[in-house]
PDB file of N, CA and C in Angstrom:
ATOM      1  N   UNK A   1       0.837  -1.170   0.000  1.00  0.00           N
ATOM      2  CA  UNK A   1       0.000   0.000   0.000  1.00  0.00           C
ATOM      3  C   UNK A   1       0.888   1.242   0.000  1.00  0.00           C
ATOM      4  N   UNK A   2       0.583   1.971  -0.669  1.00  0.00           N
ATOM      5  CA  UNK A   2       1.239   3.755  -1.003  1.00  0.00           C
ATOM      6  C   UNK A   2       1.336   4.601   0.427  1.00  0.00           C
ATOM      7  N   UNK A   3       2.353   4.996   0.694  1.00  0.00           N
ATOM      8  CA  UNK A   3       2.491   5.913   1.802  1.00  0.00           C
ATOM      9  C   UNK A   3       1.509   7.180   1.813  1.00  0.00           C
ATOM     10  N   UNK A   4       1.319   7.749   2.785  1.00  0.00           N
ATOM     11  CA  UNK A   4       0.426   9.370   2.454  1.00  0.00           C
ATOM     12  C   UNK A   4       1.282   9.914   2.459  1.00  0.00           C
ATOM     13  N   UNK A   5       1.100  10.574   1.059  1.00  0.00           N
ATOM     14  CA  UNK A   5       2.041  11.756   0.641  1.00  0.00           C
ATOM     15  C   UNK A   5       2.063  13.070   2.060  1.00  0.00           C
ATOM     16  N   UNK A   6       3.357  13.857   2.297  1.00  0.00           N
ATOM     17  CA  UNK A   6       2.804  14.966   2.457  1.00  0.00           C
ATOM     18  C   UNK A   6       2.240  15.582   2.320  1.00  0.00           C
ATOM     19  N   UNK A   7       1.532  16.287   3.556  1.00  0.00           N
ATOM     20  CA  UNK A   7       0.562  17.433   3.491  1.00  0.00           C
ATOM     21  C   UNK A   7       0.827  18.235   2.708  1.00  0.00           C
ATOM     22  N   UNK A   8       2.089  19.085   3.005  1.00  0.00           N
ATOM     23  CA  UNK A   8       2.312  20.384   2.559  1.00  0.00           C
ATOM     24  C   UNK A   8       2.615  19.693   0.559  1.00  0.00           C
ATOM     25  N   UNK A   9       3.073  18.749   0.301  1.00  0.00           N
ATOM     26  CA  UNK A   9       2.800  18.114  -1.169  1.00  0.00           C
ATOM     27  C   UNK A   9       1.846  18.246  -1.561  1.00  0.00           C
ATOM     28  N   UNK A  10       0.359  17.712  -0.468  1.00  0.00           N
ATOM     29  CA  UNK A  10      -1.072  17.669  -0.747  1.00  0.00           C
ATOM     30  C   UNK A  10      -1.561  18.980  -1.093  1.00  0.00           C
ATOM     31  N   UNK A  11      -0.943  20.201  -0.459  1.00  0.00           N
ATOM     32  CA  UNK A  11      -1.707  21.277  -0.765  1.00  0.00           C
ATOM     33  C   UNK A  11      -1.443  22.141  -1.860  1.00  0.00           C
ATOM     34  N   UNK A  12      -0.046  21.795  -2.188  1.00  0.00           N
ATOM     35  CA  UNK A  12       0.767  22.070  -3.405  1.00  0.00           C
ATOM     36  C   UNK A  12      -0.145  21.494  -4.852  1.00  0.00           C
ATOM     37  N   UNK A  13      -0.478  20.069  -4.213  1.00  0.00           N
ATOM     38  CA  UNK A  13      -1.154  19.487  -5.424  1.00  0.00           C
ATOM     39  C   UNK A  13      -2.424  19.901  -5.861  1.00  0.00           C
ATOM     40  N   UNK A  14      -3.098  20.498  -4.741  1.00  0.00           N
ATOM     41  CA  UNK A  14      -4.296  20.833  -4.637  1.00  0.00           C
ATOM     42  C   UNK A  14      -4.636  22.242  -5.292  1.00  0.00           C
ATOM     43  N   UNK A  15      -3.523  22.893  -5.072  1.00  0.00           N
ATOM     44  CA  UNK A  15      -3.439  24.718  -5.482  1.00  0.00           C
ATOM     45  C   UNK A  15      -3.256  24.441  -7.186  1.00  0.00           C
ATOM     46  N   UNK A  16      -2.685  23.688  -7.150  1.00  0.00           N
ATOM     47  CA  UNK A  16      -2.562  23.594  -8.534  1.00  0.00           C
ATOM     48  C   UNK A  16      -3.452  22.973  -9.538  1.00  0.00           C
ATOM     49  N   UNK A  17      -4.247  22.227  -8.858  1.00  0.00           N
ATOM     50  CA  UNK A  17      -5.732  21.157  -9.499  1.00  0.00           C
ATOM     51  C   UNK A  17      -6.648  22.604  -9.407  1.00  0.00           C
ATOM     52  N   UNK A  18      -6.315  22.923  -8.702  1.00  0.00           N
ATOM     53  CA  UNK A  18      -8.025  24.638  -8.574  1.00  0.00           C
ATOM     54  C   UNK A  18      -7.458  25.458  -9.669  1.00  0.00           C
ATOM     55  N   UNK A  19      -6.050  25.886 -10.034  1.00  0.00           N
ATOM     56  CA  UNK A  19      -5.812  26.424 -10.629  1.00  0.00           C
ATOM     57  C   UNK A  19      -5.828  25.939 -12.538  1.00  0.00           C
ATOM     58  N   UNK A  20      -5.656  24.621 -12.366  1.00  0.00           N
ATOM     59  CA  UNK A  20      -6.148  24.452 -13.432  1.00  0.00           C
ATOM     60  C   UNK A  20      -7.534  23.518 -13.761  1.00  0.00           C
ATOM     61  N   UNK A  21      -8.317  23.556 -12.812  1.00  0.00           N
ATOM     62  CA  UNK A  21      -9.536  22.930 -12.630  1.00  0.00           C
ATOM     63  C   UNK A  21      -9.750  21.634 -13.307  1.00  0.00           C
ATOM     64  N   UNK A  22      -8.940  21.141 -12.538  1.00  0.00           N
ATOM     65  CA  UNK A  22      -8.835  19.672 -12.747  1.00  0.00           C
ATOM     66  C   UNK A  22      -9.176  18.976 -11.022  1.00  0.00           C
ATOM     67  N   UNK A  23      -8.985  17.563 -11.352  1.00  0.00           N
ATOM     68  CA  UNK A  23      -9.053  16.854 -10.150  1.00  0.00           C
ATOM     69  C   UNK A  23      -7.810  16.742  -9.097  1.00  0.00           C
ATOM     70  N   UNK A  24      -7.865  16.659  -8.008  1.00  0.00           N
ATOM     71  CA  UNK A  24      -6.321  16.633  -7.117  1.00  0.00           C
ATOM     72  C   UNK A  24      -5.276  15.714  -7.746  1.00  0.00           C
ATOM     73  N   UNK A  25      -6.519  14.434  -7.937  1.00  0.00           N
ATOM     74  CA  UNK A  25      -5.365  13.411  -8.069  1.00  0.00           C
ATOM     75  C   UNK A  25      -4.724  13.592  -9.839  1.00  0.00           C
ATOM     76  N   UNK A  26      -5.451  14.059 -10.327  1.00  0.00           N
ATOM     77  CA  UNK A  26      -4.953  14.758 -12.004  1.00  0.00           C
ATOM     78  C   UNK A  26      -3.979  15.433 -12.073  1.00  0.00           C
ATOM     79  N   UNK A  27      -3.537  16.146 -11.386  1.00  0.00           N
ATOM     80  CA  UNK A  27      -2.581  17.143 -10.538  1.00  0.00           C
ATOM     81  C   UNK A  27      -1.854  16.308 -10.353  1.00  0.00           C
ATOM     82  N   UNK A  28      -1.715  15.744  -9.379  1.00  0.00           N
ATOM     83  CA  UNK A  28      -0.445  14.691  -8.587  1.00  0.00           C
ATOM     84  C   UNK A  28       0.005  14.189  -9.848  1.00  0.00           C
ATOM     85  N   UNK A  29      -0.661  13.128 -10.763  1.00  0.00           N
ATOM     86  CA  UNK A  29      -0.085  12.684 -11.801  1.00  0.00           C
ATOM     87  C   UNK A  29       0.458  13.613 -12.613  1.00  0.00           C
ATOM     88  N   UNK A  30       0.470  14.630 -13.035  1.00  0.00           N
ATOM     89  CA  UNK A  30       1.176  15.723 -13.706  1.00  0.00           C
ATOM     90  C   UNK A  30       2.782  15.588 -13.282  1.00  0.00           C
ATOM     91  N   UNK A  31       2.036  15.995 -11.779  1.00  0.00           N
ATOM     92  CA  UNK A  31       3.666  16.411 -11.207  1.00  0.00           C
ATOM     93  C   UNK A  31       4.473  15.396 -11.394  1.00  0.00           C
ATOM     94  N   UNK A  32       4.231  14.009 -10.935  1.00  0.00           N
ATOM     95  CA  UNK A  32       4.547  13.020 -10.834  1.00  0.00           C
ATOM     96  C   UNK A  32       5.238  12.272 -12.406  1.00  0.00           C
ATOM     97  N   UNK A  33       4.404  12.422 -13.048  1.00  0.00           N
ATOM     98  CA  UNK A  33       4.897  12.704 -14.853  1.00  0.00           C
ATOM     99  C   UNK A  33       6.123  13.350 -14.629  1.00  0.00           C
ATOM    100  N   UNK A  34       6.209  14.767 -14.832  1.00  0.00           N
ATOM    101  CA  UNK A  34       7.292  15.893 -14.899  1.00  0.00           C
ATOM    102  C   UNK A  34       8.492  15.316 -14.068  1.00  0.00           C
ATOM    103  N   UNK A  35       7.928  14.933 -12.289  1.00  0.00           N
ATOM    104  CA  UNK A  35       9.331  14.635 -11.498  1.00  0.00           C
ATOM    105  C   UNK A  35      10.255  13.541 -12.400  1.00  0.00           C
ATOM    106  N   UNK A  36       9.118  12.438 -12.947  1.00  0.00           N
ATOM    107  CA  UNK A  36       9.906  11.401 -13.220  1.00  0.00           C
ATOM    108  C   UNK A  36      10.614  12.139 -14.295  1.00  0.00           C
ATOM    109  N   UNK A  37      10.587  12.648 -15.176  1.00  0.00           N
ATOM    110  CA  UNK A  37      11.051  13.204 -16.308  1.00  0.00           C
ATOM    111  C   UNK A  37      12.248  13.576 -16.493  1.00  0.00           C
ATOM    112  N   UNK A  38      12.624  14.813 -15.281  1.00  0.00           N
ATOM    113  CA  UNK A  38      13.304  15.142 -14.407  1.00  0.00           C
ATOM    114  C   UNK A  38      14.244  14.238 -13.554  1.00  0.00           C
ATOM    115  N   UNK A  39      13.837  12.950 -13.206  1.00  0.00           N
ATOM    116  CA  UNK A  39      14.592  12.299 -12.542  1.00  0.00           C
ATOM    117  C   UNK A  39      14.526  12.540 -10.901  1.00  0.00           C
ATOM    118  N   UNK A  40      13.461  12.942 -10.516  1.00  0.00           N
ATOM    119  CA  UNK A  40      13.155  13.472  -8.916  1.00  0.00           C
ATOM    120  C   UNK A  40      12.090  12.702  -8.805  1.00  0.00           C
ATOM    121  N   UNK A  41      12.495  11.733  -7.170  1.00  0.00           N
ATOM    122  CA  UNK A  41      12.034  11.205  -6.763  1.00  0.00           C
ATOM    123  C   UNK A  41      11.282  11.301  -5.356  1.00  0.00           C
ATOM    124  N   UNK A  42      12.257  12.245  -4.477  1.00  0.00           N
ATOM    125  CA  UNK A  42      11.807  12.452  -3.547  1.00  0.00           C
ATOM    126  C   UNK A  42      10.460  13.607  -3.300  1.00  0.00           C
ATOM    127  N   UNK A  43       9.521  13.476  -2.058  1.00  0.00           N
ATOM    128  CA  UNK A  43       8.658  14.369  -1.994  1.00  0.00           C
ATOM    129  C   UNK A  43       9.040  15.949  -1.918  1.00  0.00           C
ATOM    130  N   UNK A  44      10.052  16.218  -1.405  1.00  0.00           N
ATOM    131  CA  UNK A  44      10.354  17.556  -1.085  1.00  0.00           C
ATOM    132  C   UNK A  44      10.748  18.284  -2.721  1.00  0.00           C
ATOM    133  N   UNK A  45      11.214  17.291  -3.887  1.00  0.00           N
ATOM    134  CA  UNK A  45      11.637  17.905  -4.911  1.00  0.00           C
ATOM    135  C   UNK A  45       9.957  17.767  -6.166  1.00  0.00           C
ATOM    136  N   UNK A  46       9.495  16.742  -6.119  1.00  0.00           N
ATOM    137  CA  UNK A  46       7.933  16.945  -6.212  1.00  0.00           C
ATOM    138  C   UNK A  46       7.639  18.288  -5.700  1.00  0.00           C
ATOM    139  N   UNK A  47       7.189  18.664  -4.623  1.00  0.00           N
ATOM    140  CA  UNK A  47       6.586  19.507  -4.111  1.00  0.00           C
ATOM    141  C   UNK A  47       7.140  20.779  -4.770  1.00  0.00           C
ATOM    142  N   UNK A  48       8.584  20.490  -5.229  1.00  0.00           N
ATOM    143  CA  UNK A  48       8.874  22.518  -5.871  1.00  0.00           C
ATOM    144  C   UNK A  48       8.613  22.325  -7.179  1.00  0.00           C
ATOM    145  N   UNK A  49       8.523  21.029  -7.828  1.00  0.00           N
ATOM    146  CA  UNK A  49       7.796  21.057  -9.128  1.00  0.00           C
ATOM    147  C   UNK A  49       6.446  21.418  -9.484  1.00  0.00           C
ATOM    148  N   UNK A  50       5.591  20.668  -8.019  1.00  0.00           N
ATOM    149  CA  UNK A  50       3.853  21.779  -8.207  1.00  0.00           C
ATOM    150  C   UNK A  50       3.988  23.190  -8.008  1.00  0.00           C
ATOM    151  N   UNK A  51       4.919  23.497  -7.341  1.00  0.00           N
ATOM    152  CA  UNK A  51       5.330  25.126  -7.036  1.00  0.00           C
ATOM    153  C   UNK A  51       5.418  25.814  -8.498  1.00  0.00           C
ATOM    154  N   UNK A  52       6.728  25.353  -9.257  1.00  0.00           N
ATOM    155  CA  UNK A  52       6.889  25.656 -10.159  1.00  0.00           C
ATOM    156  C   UNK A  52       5.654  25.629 -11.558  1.00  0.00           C
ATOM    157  N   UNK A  53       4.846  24.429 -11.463  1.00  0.00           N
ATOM    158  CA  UNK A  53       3.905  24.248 -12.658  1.00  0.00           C
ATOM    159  C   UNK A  53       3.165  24.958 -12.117  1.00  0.00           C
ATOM    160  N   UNK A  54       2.552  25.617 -10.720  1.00  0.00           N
ATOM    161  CA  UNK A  54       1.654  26.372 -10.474  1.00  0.00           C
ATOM    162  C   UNK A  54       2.130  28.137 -10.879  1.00  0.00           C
ATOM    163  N   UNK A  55       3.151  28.310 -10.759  1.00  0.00           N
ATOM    164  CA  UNK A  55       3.561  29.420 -11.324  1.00  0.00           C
ATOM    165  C   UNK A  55       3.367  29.986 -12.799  1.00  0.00           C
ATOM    166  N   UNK A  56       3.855  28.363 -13.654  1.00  0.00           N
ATOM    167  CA  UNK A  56       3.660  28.708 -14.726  1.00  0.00           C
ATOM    168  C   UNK A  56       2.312  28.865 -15.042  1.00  0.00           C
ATOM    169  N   UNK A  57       1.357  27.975 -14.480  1.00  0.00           N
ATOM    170  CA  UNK A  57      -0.048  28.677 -15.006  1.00  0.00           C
ATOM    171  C   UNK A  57      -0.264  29.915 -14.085  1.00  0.00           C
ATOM    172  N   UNK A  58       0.034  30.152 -13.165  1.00  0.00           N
ATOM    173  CA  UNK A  58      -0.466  31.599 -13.074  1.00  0.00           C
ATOM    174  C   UNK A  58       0.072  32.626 -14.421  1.00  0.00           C
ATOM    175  N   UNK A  59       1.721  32.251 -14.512  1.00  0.00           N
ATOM    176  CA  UNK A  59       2.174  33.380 -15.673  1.00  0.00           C
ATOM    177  C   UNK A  59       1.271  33.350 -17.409  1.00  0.00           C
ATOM    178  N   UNK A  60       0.383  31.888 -17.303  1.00  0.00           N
ATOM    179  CA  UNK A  60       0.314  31.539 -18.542  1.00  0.00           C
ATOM    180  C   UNK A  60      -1.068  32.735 -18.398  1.00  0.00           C
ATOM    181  N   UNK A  61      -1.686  32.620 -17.538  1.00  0.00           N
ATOM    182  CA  UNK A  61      -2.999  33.639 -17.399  1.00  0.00           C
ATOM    183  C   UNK A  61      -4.222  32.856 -17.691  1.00  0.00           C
ATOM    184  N   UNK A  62      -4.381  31.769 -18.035  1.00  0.00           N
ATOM    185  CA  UNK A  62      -5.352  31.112 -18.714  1.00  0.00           C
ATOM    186  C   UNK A  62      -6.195  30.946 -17.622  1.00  0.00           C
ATOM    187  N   UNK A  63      -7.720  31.279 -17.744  1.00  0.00           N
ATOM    188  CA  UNK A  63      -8.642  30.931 -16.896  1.00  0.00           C
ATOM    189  C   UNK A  63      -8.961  29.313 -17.238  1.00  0.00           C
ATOM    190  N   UNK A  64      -8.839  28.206 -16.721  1.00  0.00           N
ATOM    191  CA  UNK A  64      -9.492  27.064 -16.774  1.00  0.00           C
ATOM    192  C   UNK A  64     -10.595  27.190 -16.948  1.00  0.00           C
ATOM    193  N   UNK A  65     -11.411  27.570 -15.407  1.00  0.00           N
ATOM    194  CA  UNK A  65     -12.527  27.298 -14.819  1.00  0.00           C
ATOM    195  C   UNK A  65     -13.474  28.273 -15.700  1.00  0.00           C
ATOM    196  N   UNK A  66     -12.964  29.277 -16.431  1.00  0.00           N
ATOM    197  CA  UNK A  66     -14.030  30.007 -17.031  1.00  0.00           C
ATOM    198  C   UNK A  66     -14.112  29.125 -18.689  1.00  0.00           C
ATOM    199  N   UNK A  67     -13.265  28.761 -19.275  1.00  0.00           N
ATOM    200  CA  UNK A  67     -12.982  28.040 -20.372  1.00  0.00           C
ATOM    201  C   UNK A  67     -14.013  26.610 -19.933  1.00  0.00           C
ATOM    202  N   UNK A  68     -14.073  26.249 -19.501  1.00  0.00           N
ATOM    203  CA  UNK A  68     -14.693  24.900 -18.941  1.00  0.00           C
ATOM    204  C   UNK A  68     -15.937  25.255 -18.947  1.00  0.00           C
ATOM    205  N   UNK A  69     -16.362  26.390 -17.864  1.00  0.00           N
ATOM    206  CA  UNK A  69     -17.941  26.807 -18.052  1.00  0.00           C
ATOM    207  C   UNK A  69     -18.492  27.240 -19.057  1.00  0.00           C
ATOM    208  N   UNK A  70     -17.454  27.876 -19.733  1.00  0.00           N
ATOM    209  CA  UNK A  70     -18.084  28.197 -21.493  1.00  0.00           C
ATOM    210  C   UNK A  70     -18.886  26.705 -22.586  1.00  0.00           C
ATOM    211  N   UNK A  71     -17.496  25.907 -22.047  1.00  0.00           N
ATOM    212  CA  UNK A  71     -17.655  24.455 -23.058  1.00  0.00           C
ATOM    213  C   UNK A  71     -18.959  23.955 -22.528  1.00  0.00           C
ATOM    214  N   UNK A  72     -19.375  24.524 -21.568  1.00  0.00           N
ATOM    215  CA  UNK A  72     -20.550  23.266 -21.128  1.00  0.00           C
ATOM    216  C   UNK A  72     -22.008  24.195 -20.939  1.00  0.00           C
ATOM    217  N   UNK A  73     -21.947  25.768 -21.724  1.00  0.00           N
ATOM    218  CA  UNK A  73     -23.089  26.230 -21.796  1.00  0.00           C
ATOM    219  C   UNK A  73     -23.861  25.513 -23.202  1.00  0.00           C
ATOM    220  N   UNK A  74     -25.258  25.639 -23.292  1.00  0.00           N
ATOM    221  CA  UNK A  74     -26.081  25.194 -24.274  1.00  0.00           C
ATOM    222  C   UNK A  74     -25.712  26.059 -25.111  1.00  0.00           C
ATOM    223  N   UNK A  75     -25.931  25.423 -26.649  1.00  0.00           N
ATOM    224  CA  UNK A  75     -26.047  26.280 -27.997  1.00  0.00           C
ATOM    225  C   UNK A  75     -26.712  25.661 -28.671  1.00  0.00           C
ATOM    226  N   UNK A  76     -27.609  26.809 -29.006  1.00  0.00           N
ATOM    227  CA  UNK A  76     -28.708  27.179 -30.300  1.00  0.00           C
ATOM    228  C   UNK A  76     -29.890  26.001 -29.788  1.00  0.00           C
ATOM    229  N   UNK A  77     -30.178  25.132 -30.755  1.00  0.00           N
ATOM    230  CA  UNK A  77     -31.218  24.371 -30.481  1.00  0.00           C
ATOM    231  C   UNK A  77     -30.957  23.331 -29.012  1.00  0.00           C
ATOM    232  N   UNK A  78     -29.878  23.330 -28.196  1.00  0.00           N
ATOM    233  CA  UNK A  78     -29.685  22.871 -27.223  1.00  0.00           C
ATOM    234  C   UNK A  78     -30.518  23.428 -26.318  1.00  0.00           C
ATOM    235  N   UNK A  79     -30.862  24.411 -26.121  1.00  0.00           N
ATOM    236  CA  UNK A  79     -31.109  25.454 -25.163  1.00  0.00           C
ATOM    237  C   UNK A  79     -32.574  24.524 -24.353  1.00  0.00           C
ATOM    238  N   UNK A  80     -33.155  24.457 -25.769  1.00  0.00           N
ATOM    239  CA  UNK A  80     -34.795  23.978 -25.099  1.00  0.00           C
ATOM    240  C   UNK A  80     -34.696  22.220 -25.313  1.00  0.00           C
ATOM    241  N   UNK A  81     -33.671  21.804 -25.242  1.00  0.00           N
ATOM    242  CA  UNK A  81     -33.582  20.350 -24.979  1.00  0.00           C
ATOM    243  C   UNK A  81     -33.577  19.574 -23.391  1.00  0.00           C
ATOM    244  N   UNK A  82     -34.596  18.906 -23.017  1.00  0.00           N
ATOM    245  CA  UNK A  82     -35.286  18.163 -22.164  1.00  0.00           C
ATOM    246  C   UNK A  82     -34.504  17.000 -22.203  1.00  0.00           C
ATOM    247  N   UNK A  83     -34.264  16.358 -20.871  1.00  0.00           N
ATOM    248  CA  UNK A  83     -32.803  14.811 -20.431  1.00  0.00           C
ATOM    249  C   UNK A  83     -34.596  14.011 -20.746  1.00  0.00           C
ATOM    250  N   UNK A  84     -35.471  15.045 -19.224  1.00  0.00           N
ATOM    251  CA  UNK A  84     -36.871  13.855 -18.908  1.00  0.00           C
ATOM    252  C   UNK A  84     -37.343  14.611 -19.135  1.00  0.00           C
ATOM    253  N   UNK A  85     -39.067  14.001 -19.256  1.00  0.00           N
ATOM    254  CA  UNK A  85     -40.707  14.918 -19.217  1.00  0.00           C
ATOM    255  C   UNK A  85     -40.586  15.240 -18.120  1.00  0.00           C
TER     256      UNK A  85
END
């Protein structure tokens, strides 16, 4: 069974899943992608990699969460479409 990651990892992972409005654990695998990439294994060098990918989306500017709510408004004949009676 998998150790619990650090907290302060967890919240790293977490700042960065809100920021790009994704899921926590979607996040972790990112980082986790990149560390291996990188060749970093330990948690403390993880953790400055969510630092770092969270930076870059702040610098990138991209709203996720507004991009996401766009994709999932109705258009045109959607609008008056019924799931049930």
């Amino acid at each position: 069974m998998a150790g619990i990651p650090e907290r302060s990892y967890n919240s790293a992972c977490g700042r960065l899943a809100s920021r790009l409005g994704i899921s926590q654990s979607a996040a972790r695998r990112k980082v986790e992608v990149r560390s291996a990439q990188e060749g970093m294994r330990d948690t403390a060098s993880r953790q400055a990699i969510a630092e770092q990918m969270l930076e870059e989306a702040n610098a990138a500017g991209v709203d996720n969460g507004a991009f996401l709510t766009a994709q999932l408004e109705a258009v045109g004949n959607d609008v008056n479409f019924m799931l049930e009676d």
